[in-house]
PDB file of N, CA and C in Angstrom:
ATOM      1  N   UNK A   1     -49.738  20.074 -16.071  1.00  0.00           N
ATOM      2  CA  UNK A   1     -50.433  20.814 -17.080  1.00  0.00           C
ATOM      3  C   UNK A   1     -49.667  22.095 -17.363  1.00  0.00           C
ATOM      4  N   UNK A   2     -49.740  22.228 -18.830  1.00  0.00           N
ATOM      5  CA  UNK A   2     -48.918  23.863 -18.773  1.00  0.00           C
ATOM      6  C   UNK A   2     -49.296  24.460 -20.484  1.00  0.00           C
ATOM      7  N   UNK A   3     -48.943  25.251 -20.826  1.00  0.00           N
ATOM      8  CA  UNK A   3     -48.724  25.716 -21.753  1.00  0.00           C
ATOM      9  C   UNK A   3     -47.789  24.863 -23.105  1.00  0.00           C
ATOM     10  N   UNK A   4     -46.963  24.269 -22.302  1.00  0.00           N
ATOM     11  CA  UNK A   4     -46.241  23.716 -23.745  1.00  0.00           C
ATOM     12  C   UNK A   4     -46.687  22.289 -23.828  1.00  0.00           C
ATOM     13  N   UNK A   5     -47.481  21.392 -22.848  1.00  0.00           N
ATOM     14  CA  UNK A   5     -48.445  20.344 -22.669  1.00  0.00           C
ATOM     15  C   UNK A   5     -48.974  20.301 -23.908  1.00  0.00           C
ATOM     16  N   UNK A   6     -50.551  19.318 -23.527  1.00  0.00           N
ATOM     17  CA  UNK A   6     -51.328  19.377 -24.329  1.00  0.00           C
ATOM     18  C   UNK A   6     -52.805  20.105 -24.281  1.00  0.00           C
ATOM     19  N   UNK A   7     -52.483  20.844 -23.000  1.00  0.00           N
ATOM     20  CA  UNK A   7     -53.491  21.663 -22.141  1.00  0.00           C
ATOM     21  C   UNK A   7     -54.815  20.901 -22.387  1.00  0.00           C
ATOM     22  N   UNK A   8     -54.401  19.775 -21.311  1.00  0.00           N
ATOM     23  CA  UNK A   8     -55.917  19.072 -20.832  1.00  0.00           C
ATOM     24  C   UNK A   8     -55.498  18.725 -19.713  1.00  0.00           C
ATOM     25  N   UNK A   9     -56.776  18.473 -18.965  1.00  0.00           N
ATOM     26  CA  UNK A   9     -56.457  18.228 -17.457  1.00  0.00           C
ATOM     27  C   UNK A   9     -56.614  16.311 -17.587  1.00  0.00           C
ATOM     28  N   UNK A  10     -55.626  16.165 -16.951  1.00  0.00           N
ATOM     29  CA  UNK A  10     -55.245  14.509 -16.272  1.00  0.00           C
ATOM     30  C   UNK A  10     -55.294  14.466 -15.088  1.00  0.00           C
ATOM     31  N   UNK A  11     -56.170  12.783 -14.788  1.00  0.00           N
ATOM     32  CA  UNK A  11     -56.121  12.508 -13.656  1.00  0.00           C
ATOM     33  C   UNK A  11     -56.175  11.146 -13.805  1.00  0.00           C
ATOM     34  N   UNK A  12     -55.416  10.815 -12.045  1.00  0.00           N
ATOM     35  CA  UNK A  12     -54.437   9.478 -12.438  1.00  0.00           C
ATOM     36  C   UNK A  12     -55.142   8.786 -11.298  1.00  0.00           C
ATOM     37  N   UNK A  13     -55.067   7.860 -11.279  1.00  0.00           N
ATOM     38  CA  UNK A  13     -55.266   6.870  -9.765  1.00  0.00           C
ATOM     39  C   UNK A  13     -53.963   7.218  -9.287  1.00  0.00           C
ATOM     40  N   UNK A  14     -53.668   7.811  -7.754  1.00  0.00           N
ATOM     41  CA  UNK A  14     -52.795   7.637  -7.191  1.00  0.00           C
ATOM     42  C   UNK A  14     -52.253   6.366  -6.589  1.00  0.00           C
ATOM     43  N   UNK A  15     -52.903   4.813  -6.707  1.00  0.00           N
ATOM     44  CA  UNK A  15     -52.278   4.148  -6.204  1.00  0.00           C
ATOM     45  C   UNK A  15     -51.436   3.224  -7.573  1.00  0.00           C
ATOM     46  N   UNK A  16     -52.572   3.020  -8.384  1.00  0.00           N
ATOM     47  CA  UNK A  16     -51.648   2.498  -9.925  1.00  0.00           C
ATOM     48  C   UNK A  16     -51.108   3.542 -10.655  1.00  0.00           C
ATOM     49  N   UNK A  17     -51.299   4.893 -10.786  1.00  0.00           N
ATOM     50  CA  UNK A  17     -50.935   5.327 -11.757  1.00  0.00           C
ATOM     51  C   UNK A  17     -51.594   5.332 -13.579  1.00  0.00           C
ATOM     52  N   UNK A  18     -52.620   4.761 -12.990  1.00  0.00           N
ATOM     53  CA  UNK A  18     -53.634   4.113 -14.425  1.00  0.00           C
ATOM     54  C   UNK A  18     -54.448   5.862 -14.625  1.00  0.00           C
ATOM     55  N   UNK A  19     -54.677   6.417 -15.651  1.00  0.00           N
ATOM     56  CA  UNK A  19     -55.420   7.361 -15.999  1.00  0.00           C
ATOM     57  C   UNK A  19     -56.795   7.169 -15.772  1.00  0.00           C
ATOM     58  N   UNK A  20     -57.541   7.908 -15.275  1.00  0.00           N
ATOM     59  CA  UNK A  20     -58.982   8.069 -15.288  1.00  0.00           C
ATOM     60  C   UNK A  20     -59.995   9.072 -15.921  1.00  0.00           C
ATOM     61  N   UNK A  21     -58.973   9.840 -16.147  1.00  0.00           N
ATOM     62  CA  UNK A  21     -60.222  11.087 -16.486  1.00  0.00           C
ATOM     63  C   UNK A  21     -58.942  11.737 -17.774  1.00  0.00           C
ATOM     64  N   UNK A  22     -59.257  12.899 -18.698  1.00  0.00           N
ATOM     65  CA  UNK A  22     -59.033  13.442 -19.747  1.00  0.00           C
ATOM     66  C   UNK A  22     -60.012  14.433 -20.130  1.00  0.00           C
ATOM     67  N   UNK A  23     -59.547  15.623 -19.680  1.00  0.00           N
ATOM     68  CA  UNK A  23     -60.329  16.967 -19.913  1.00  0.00           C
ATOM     69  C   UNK A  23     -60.300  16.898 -21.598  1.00  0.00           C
ATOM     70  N   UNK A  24     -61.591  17.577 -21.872  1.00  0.00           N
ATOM     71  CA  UNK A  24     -61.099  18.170 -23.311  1.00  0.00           C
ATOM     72  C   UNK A  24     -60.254  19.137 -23.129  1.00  0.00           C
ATOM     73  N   UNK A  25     -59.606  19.461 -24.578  1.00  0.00           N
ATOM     74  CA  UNK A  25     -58.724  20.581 -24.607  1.00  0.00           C
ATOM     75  C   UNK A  25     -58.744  21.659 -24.005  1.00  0.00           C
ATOM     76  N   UNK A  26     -58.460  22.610 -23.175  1.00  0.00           N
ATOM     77  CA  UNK A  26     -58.587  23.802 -22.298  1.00  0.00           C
ATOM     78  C   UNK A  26     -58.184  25.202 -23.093  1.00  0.00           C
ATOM     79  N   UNK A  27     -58.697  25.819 -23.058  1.00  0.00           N
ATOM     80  CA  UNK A  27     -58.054  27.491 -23.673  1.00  0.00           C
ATOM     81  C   UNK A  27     -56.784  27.528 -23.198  1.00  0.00           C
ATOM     82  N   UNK A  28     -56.567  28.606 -23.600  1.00  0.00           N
ATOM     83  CA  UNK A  28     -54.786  29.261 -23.521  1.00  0.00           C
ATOM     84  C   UNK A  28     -54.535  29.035 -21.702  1.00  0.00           C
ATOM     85  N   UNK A  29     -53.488  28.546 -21.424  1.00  0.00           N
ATOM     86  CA  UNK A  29     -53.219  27.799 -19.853  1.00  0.00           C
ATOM     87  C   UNK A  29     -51.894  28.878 -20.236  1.00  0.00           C
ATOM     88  N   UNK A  30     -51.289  29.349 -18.936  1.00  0.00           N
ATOM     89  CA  UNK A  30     -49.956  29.949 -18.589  1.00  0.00           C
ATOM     90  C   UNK A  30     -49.377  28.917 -17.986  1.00  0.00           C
ATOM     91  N   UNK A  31     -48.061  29.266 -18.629  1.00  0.00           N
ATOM     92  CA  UNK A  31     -46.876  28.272 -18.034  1.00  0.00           C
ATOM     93  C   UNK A  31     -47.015  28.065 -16.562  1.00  0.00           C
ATOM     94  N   UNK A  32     -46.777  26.919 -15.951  1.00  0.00           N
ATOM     95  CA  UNK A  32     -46.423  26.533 -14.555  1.00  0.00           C
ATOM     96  C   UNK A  32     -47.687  26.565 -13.842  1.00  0.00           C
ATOM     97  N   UNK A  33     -48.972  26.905 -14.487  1.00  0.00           N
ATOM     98  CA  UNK A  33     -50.265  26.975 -13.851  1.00  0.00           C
ATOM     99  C   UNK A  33     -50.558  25.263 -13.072  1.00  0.00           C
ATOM    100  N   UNK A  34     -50.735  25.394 -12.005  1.00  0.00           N
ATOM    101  CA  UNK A  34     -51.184  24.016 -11.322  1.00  0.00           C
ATOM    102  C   UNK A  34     -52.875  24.365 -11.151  1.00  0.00           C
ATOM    103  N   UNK A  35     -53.517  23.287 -11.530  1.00  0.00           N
ATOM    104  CA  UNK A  35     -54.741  23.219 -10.785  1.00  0.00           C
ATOM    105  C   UNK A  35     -55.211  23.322  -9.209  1.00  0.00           C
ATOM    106  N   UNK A  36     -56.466  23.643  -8.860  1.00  0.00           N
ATOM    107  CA  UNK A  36     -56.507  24.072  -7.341  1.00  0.00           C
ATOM    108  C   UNK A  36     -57.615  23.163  -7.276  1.00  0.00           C
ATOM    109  N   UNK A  37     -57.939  22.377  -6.207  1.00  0.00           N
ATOM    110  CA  UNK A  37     -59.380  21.419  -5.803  1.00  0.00           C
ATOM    111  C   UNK A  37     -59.400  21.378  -4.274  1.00  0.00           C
ATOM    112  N   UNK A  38     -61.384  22.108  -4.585  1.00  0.00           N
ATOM    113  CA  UNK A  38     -61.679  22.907  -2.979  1.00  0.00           C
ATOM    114  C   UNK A  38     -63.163  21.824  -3.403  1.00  0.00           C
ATOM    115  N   UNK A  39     -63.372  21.458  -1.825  1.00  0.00           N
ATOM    116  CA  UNK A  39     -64.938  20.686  -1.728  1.00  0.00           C
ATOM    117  C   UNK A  39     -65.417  20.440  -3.526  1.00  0.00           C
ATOM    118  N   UNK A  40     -64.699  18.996  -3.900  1.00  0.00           N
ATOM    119  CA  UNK A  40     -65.396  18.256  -4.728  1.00  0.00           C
ATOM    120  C   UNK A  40     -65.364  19.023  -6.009  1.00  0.00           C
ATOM    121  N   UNK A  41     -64.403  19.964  -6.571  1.00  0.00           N
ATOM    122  CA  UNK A  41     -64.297  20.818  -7.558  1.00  0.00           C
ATOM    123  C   UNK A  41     -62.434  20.755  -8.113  1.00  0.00           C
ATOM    124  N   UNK A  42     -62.511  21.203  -9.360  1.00  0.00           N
ATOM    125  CA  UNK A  42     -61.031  21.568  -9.457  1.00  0.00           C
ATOM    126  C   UNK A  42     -61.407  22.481 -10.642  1.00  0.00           C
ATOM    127  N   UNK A  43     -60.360  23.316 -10.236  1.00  0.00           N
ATOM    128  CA  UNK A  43     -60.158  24.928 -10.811  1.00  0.00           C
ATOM    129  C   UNK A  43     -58.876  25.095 -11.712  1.00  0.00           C
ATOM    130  N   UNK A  44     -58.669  25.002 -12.634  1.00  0.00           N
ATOM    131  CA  UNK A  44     -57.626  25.479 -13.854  1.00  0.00           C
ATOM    132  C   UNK A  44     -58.210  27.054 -14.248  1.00  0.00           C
ATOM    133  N   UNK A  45     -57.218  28.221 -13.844  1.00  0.00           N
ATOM    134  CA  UNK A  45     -57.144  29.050 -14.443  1.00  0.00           C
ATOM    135  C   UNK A  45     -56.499  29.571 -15.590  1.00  0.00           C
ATOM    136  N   UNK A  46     -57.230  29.875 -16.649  1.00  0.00           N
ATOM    137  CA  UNK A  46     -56.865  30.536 -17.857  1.00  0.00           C
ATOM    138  C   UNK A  46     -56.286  31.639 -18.132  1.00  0.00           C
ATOM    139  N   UNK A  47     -55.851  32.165 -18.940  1.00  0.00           N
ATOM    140  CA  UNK A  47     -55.494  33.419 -19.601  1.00  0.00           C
ATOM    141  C   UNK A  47     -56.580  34.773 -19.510  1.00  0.00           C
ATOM    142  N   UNK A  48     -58.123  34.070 -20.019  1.00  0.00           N
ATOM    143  CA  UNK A  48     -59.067  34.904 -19.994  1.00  0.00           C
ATOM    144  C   UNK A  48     -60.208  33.945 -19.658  1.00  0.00           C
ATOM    145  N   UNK A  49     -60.233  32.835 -18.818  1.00  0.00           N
ATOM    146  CA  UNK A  49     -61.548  32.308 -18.173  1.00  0.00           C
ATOM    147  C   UNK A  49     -60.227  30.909 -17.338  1.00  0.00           C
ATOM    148  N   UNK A  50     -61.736  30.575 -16.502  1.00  0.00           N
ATOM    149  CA  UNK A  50     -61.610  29.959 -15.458  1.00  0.00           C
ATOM    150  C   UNK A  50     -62.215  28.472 -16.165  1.00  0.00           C
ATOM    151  N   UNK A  51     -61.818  27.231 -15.972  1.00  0.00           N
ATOM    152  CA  UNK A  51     -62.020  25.845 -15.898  1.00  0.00           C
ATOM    153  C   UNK A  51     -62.428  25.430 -14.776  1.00  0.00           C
ATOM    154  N   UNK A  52     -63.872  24.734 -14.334  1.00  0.00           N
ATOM    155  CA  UNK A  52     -64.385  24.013 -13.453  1.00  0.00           C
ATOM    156  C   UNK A  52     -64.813  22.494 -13.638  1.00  0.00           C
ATOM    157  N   UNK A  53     -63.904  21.763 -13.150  1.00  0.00           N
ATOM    158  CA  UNK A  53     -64.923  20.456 -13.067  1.00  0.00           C
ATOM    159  C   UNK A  53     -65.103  19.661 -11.860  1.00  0.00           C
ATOM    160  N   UNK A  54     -66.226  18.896 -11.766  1.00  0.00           N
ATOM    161  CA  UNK A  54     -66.838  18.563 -10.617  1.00  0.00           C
ATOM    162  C   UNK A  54     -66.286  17.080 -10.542  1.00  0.00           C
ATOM    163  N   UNK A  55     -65.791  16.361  -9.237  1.00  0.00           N
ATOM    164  CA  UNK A  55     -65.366  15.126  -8.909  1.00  0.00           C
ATOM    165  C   UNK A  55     -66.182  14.624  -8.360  1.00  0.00           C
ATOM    166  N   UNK A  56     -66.355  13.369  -9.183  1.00  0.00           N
ATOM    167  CA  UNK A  56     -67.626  12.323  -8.745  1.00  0.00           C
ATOM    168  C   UNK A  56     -66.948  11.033  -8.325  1.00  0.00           C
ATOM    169  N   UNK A  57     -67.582  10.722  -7.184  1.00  0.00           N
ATOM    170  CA  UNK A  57     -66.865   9.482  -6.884  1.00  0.00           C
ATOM    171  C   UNK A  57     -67.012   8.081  -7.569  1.00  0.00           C
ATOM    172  N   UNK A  58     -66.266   7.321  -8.041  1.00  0.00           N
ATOM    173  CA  UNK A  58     -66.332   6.417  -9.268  1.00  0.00           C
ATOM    174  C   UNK A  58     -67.524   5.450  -8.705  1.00  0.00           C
ATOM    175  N   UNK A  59     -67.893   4.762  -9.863  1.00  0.00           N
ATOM    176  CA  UNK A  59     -69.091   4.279  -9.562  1.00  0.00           C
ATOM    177  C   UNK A  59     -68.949   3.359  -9.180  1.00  0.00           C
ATOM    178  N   UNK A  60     -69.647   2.454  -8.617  1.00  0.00           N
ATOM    179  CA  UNK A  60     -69.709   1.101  -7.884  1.00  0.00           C
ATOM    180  C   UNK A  60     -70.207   0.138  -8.329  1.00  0.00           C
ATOM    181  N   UNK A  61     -69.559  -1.211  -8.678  1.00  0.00           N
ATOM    182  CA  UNK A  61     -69.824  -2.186  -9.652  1.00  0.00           C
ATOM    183  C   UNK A  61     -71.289  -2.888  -8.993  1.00  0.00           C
TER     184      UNK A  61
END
């Protein structure tokens, strides 16, 4: 994620590589900003606010 991106947050299956998730668009992101994920949360900091979203474990067929 960065600034010259498309400043949305992605998330991938780490074992395929298949996409799962697609933030909407995010406010102004600074270059080289990495996301941070503490107990079931992930944190994208902004320019002038903070991004929170909550990880739910996928659902079960």
């Amino acid at each position: 994620m960065g600034a010259q991106g498309d400043n949305q947050l992605h998330a991938v299956n780490a074992e395929t590589g298949e996409p799962i998730f697609t933030s909407a668009p995010l406010g102004e992101v600074m270059r080289f900003n990495a996301p941070i994920s503490a107990k079931g949360r992930v944190y994208v900091a902004g320019s002038t606010a903070a991004d929170t979203f909550t990880v739910r474990p996928p659902a079960t067929p």
